[in-house]
PDB file of N, CA and C in Angstrom:
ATOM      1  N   UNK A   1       1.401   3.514 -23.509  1.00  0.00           N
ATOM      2  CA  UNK A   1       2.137   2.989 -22.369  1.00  0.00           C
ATOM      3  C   UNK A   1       1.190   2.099 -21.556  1.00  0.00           C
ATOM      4  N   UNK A   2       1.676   0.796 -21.140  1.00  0.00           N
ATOM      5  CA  UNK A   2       1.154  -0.348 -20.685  1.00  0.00           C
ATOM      6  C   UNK A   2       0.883   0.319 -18.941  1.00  0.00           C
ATOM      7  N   UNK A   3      -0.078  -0.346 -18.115  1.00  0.00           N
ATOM      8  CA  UNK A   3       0.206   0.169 -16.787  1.00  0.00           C
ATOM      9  C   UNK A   3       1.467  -0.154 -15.993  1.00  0.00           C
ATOM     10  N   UNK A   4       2.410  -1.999 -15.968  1.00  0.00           N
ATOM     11  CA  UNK A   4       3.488  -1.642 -15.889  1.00  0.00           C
ATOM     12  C   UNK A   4       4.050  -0.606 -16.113  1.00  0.00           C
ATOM     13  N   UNK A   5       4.145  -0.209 -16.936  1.00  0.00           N
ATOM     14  CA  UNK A   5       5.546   0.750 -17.481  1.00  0.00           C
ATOM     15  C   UNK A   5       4.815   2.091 -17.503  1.00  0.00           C
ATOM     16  N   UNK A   6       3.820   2.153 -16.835  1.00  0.00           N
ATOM     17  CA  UNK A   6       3.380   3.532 -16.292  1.00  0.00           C
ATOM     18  C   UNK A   6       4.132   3.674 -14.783  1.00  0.00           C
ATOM     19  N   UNK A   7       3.935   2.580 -13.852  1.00  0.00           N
ATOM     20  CA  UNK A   7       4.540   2.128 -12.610  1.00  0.00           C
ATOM     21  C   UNK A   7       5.745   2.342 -12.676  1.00  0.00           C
ATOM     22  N   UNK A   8       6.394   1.526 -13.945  1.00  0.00           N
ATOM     23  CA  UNK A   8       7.910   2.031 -13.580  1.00  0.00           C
ATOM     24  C   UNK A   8       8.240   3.184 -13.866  1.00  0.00           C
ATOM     25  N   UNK A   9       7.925   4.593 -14.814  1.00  0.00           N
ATOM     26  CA  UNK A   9       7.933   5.524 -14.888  1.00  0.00           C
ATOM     27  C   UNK A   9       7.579   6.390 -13.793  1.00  0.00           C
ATOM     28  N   UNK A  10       6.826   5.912 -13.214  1.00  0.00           N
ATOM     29  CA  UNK A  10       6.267   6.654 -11.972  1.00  0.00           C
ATOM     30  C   UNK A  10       7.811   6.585 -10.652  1.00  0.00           C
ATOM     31  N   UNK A  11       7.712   4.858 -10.607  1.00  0.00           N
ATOM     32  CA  UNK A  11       9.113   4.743  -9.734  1.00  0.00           C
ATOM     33  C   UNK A  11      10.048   5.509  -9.762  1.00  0.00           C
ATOM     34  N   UNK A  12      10.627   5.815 -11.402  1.00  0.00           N
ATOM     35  CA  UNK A  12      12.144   6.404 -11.512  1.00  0.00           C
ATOM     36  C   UNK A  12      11.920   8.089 -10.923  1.00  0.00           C
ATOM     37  N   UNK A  13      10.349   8.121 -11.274  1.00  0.00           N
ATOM     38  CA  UNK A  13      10.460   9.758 -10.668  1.00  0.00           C
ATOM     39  C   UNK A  13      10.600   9.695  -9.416  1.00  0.00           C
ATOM     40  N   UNK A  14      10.291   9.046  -8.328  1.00  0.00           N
ATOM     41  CA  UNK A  14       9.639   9.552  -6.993  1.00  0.00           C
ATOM     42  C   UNK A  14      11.159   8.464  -6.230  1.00  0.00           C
ATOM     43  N   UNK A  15      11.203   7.172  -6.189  1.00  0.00           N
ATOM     44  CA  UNK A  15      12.284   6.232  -6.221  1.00  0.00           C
ATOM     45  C   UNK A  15      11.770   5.173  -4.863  1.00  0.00           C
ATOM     46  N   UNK A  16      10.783   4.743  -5.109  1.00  0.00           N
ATOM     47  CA  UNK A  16       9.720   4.472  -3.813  1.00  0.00           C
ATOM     48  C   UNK A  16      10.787   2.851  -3.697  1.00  0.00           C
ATOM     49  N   UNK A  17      10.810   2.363  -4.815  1.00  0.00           N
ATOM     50  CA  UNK A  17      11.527   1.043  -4.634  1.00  0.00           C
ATOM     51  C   UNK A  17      12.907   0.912  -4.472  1.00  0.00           C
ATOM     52  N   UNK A  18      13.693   2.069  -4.370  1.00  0.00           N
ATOM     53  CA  UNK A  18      14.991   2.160  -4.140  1.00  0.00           C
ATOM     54  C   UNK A  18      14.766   2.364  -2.442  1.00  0.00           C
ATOM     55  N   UNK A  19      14.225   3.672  -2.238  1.00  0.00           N
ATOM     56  CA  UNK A  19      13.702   3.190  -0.687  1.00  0.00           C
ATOM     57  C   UNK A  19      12.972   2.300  -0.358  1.00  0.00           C
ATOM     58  N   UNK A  20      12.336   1.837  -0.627  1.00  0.00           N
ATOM     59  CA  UNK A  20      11.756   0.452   0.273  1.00  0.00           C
ATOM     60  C   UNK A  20      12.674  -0.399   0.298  1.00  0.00           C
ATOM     61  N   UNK A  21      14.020  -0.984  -0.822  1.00  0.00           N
ATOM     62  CA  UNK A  21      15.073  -1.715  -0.810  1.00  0.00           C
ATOM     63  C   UNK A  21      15.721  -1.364   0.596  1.00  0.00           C
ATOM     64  N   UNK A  22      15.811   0.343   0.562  1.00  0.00           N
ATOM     65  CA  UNK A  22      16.822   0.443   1.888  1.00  0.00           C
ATOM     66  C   UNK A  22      16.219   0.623   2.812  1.00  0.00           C
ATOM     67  N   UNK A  23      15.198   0.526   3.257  1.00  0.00           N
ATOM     68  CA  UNK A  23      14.312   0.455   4.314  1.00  0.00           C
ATOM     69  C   UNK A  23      14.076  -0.981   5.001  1.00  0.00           C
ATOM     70  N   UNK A  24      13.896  -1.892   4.173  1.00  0.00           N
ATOM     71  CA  UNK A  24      13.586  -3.195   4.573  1.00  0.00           C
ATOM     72  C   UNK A  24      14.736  -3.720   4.772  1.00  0.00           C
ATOM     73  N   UNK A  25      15.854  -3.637   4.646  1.00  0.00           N
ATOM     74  CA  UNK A  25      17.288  -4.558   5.088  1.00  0.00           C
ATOM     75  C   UNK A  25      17.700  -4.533   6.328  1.00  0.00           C
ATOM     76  N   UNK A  26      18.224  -5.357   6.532  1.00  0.00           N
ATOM     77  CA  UNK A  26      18.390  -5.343   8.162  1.00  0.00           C
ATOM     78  C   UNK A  26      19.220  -4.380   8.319  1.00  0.00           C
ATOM     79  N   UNK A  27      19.090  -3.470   9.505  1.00  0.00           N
ATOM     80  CA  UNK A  27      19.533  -2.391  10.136  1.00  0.00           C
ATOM     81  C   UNK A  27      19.027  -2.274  12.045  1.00  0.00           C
ATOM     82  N   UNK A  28      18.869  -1.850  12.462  1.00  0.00           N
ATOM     83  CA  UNK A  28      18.353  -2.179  14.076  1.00  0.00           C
ATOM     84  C   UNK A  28      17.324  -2.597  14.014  1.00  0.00           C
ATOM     85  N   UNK A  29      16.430  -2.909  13.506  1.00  0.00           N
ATOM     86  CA  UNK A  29      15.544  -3.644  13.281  1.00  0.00           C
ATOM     87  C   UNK A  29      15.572  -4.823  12.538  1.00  0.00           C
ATOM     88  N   UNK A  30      15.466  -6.315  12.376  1.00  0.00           N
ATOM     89  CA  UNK A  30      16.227  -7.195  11.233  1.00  0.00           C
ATOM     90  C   UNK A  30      14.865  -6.954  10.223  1.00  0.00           C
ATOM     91  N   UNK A  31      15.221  -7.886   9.451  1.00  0.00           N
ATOM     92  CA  UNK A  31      14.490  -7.755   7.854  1.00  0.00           C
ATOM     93  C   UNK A  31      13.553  -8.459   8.288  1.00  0.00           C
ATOM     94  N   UNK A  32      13.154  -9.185   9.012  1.00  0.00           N
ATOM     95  CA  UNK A  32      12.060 -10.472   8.928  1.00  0.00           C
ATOM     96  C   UNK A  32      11.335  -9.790   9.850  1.00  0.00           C
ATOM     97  N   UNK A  33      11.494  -8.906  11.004  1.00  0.00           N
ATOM     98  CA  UNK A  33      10.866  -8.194  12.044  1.00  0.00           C
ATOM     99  C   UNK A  33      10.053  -7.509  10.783  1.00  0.00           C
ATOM    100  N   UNK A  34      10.938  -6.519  10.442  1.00  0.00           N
ATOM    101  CA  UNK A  34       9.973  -5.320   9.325  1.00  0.00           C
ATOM    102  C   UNK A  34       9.028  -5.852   8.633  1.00  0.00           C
ATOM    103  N   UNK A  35       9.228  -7.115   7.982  1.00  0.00           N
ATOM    104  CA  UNK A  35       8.045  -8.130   7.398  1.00  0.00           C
ATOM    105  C   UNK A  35       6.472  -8.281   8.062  1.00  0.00           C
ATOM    106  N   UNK A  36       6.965  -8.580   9.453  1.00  0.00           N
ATOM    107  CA  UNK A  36       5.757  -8.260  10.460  1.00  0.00           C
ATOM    108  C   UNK A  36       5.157  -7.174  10.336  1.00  0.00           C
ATOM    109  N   UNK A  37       5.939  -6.003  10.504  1.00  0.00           N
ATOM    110  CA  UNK A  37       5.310  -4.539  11.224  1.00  0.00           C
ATOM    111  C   UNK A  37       5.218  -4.025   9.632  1.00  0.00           C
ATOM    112  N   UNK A  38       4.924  -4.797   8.142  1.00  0.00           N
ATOM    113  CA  UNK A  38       4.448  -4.307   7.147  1.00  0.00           C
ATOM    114  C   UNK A  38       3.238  -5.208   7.120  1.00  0.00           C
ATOM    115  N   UNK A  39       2.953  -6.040   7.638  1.00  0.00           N
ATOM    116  CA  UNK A  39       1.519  -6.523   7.952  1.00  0.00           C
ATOM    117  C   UNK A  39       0.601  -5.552   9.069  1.00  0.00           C
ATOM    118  N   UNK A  40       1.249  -5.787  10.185  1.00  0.00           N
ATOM    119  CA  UNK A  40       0.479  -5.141  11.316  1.00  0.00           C
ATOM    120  C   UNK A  40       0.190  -3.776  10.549  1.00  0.00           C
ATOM    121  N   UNK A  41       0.771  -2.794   9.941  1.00  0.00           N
ATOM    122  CA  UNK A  41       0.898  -1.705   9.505  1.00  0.00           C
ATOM    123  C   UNK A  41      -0.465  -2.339   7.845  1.00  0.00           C
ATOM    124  N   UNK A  42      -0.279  -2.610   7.589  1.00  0.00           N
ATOM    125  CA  UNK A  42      -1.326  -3.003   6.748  1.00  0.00           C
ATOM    126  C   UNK A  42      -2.650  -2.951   7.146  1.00  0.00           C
ATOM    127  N   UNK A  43      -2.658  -3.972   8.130  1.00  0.00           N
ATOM    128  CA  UNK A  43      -3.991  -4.371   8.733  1.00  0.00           C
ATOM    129  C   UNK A  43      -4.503  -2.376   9.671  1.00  0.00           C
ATOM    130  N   UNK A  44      -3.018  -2.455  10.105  1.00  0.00           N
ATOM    131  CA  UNK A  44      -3.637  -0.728  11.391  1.00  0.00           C
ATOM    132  C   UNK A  44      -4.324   0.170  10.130  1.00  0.00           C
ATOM    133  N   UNK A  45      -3.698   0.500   8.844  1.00  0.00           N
ATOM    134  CA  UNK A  45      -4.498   1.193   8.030  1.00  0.00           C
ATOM    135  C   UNK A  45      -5.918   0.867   6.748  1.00  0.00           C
ATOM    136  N   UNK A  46      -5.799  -1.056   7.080  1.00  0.00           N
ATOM    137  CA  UNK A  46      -6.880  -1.112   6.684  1.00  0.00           C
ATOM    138  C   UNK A  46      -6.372  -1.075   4.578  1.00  0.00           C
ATOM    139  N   UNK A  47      -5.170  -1.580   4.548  1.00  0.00           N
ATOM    140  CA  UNK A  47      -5.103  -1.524   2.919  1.00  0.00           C
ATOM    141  C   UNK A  47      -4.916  -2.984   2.284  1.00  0.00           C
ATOM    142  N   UNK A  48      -6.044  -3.625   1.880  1.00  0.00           N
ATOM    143  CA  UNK A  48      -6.107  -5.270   1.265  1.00  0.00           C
ATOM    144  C   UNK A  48      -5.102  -5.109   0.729  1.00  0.00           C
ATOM    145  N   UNK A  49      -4.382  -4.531  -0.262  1.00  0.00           N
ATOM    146  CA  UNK A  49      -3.303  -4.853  -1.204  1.00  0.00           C
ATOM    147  C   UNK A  49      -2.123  -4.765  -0.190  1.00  0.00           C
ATOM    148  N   UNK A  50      -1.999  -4.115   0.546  1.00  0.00           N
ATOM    149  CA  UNK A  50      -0.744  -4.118   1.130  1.00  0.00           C
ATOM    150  C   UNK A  50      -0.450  -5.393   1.995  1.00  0.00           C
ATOM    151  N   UNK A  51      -1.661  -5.714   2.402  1.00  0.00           N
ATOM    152  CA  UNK A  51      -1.608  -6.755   3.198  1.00  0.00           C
ATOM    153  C   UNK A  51      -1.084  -7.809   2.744  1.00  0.00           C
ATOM    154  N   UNK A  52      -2.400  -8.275   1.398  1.00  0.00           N
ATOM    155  CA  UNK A  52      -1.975  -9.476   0.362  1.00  0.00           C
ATOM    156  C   UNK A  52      -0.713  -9.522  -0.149  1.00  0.00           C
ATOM    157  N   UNK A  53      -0.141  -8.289  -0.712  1.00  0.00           N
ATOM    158  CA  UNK A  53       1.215  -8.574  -0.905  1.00  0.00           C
ATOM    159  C   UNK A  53       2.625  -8.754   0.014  1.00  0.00           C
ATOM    160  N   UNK A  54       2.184  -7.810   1.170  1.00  0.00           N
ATOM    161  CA  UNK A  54       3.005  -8.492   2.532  1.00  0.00           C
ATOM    162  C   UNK A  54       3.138 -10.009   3.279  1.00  0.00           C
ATOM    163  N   UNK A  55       1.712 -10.168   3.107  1.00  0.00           N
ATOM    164  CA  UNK A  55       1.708 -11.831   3.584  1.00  0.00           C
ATOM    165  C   UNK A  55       2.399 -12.656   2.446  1.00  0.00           C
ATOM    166  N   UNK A  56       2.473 -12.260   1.477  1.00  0.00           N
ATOM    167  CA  UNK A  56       3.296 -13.635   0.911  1.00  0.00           C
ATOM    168  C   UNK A  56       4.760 -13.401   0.925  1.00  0.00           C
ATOM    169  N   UNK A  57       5.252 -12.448   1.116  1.00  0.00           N
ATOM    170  CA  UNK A  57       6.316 -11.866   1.361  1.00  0.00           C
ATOM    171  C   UNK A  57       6.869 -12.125   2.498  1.00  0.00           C
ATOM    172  N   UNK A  58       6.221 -12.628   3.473  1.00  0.00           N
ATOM    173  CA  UNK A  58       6.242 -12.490   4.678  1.00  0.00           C
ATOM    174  C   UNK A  58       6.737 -14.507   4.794  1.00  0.00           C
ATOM    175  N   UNK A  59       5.112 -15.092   4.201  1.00  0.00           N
ATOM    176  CA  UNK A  59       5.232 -16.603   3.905  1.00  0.00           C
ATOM    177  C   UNK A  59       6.295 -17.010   3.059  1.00  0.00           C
ATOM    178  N   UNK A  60       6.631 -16.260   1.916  1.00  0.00           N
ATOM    179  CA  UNK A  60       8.251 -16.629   1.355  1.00  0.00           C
ATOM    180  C   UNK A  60       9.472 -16.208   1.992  1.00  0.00           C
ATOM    181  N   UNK A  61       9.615 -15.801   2.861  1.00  0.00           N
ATOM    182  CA  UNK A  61      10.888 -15.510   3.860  1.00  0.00           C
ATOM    183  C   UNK A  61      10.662 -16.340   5.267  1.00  0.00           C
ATOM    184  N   UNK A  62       9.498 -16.966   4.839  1.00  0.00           N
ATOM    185  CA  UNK A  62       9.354 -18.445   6.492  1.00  0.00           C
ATOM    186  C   UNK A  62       8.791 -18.507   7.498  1.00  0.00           C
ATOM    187  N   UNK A  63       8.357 -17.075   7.654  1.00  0.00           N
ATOM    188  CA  UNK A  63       7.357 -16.636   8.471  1.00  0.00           C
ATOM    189  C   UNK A  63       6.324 -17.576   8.716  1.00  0.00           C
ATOM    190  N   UNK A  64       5.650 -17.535   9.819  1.00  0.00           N
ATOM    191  CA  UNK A  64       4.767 -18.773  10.056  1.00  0.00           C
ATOM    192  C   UNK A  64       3.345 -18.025  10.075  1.00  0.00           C
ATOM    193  N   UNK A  65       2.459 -18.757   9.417  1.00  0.00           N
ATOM    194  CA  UNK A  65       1.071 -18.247  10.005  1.00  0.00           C
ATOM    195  C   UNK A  65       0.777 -17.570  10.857  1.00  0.00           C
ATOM    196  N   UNK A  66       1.516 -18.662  12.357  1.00  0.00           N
ATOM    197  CA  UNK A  66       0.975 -17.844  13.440  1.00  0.00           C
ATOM    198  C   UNK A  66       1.281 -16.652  14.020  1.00  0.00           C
ATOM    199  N   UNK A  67       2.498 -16.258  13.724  1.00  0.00           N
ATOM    200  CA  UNK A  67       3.609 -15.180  13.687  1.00  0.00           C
ATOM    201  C   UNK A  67       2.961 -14.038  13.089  1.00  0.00           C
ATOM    202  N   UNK A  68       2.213 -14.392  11.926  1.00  0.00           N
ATOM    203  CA  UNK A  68       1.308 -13.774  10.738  1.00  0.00           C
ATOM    204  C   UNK A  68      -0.031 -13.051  11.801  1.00  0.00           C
ATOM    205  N   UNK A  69      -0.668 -14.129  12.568  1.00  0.00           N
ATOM    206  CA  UNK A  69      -1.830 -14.084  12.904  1.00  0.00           C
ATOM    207  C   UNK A  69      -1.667 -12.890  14.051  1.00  0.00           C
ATOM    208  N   UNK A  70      -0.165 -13.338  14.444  1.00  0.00           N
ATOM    209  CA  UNK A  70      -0.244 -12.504  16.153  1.00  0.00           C
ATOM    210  C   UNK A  70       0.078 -10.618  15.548  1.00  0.00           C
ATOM    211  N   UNK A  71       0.593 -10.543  14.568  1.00  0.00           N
ATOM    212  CA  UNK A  71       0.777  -9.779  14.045  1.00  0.00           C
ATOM    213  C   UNK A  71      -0.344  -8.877  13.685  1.00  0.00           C
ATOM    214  N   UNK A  72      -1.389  -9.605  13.114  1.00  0.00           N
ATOM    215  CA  UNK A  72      -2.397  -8.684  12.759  1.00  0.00           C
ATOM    216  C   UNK A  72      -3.282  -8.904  13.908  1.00  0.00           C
ATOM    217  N   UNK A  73      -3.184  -9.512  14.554  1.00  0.00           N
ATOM    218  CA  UNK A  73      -3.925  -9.164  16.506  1.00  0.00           C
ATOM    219  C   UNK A  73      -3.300  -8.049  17.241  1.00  0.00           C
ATOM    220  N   UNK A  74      -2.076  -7.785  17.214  1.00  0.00           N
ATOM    221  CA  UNK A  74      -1.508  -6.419  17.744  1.00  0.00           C
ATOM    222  C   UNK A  74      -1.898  -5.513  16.902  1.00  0.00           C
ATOM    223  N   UNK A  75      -2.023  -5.208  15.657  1.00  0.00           N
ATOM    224  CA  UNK A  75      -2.622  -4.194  14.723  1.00  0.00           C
ATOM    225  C   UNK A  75      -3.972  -4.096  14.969  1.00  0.00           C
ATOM    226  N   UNK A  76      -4.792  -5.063  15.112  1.00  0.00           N
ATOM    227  CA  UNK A  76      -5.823  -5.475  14.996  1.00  0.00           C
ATOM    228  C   UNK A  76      -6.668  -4.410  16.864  1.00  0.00           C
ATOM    229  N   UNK A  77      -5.597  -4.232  18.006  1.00  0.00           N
ATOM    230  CA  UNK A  77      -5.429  -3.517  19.172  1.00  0.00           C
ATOM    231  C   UNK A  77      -5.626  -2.724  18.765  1.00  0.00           C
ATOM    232  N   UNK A  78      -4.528  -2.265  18.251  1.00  0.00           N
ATOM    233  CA  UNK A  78      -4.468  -0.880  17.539  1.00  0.00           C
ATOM    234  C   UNK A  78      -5.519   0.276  17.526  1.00  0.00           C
ATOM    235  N   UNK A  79      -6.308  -0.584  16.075  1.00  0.00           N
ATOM    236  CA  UNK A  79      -7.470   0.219  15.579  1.00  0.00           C
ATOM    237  C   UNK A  79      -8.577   0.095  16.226  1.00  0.00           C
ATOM    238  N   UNK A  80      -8.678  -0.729  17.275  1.00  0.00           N
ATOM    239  CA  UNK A  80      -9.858  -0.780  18.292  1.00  0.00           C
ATOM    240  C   UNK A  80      -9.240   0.354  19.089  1.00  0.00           C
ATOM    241  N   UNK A  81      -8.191   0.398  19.697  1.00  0.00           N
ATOM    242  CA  UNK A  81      -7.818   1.524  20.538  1.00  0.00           C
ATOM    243  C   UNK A  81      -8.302   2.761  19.894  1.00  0.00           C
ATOM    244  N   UNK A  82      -7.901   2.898  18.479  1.00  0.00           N
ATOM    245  CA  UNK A  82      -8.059   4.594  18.229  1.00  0.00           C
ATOM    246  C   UNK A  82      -9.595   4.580  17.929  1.00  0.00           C
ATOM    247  N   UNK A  83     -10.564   3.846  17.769  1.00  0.00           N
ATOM    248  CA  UNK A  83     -11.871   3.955  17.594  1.00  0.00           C
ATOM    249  C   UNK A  83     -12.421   4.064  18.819  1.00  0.00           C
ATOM    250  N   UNK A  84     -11.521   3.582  19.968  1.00  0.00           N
ATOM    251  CA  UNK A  84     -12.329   3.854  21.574  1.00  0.00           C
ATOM    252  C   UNK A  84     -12.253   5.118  22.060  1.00  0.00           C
ATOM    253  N   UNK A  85     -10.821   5.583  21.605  1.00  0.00           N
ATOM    254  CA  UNK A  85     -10.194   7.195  21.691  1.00  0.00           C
ATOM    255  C   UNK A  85     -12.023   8.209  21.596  1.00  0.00           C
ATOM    256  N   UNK A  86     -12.964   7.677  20.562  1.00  0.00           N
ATOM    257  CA  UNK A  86     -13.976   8.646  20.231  1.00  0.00           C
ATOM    258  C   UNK A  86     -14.903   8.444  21.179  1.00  0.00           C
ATOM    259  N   UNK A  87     -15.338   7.122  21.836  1.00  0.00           N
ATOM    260  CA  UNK A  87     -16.256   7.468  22.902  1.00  0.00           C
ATOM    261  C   UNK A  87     -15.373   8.014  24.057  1.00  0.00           C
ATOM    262  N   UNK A  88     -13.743   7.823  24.173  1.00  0.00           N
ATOM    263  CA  UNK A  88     -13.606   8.831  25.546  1.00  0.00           C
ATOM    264  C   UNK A  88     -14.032   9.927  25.633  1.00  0.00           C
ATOM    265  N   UNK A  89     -13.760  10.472  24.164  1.00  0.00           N
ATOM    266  CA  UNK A  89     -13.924  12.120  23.891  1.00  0.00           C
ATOM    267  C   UNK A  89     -15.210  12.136  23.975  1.00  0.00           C
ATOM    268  N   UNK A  90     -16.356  11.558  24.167  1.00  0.00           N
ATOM    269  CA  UNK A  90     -17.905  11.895  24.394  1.00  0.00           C
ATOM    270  C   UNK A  90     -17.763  11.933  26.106  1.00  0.00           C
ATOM    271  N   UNK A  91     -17.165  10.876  26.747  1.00  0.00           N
ATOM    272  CA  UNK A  91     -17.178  11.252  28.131  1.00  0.00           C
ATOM    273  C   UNK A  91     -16.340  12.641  28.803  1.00  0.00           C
ATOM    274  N   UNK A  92     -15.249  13.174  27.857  1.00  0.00           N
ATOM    275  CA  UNK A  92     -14.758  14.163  28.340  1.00  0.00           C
ATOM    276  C   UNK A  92     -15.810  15.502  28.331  1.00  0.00           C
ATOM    277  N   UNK A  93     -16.887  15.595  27.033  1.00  0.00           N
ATOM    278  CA  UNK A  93     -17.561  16.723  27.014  1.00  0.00           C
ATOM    279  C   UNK A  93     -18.621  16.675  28.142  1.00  0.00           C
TER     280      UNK A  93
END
């Protein structure tokens, strides 16, 4: 078995791409928003692949660079925030 078709075997068990189909469609949130907050969410955990494959995902649905950029600057808050979280906790002791 090829690694494709290890992937898709893996899919039919667990059904990650049937949910992500229904996850990403517009619902109170629209589809092109979620595009964003699967970048920012990329960048907050720090996963290259998720990123790389979000940004073009993101650039083939029209998304603009800068839209792109501001996106991973609010994520980019983020993880400075929870890394500051550790020197508070030195001033609390």
């Amino acid at each position: 078995m090829n690694k494709q078709e290890r992937i898709d075997e893996i899919d039919r068990r667990i059904g990650f791409n049937s949910m992500k189909k229904a996850i990403m469609e517009d619902g109170a949130i629209d589809s092109r928003t979620k595009k964003l907050l699967t970048i920012a969410s990329a960048v907050a955990v720090g996963c290259d692949a998720c990123f790389s494959t979000n940004r073009k995902r993101a650039k083939d649905a029209g998304i603009s660079d800068e839209e792109i950029e501001e996106a991973i600057l609010v994520a980019s808050l983020i993880r400075l925030g929870s890394g500051l979280n550790y020197t508070w906790k030195m001033i609390d002791e």
